[in-house]
Protein backbone atom coordinates (compact mmCIF):
# COMPACT_ATOMS: atom_id res chain seq x y z
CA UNK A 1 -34.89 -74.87 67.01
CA UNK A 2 -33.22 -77.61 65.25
CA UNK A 3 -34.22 -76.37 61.80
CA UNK A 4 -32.77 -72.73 62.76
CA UNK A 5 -29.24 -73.54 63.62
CA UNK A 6 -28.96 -76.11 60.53
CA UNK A 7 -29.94 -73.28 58.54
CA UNK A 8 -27.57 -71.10 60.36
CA UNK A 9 -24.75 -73.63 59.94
CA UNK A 10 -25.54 -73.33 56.34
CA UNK A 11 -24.75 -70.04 56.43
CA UNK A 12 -21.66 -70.23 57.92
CA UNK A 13 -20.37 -72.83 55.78
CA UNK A 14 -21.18 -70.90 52.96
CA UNK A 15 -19.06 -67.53 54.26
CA UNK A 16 -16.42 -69.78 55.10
CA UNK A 17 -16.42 -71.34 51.29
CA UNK A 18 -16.25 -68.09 50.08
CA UNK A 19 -13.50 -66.45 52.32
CA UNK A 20 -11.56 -69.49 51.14
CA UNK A 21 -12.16 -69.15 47.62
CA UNK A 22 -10.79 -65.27 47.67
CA UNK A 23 -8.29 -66.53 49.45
CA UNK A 24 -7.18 -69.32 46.92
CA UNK A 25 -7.71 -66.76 44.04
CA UNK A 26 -5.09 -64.35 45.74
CA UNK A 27 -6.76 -61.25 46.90
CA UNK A 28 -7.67 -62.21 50.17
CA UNK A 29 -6.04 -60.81 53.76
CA UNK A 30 -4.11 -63.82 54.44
CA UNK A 31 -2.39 -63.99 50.85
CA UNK A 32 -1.84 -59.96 50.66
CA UNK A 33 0.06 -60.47 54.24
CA UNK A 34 2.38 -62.80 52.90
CA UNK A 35 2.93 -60.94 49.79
CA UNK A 36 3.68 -58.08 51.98
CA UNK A 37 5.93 -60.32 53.87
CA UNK A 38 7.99 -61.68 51.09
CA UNK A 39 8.51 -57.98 49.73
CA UNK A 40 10.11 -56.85 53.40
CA UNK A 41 12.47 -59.72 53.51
């Protein structure tokens, strides 16, 4: 049981690190929302 959700948490650490590198590199949702933003206002 143990083993399973460590390698589960592995998992999710790695979508996380990935989301956040698209993010940093510009096309991700958070950075095209703020783009989309700054062109309204």
């Amino acid at each position: 049981m143990n083993f399973q959700f460590n390698k589960k948490n592995k998992r999710l650490l790695f979508i996380i690190g990935i989301v956040i590198l698209i993010e940093l590199s510009g096309y991700g949702f958070f950075a095209s929302l703020f783009r989309l933003i700054g062109s309204v206002s």
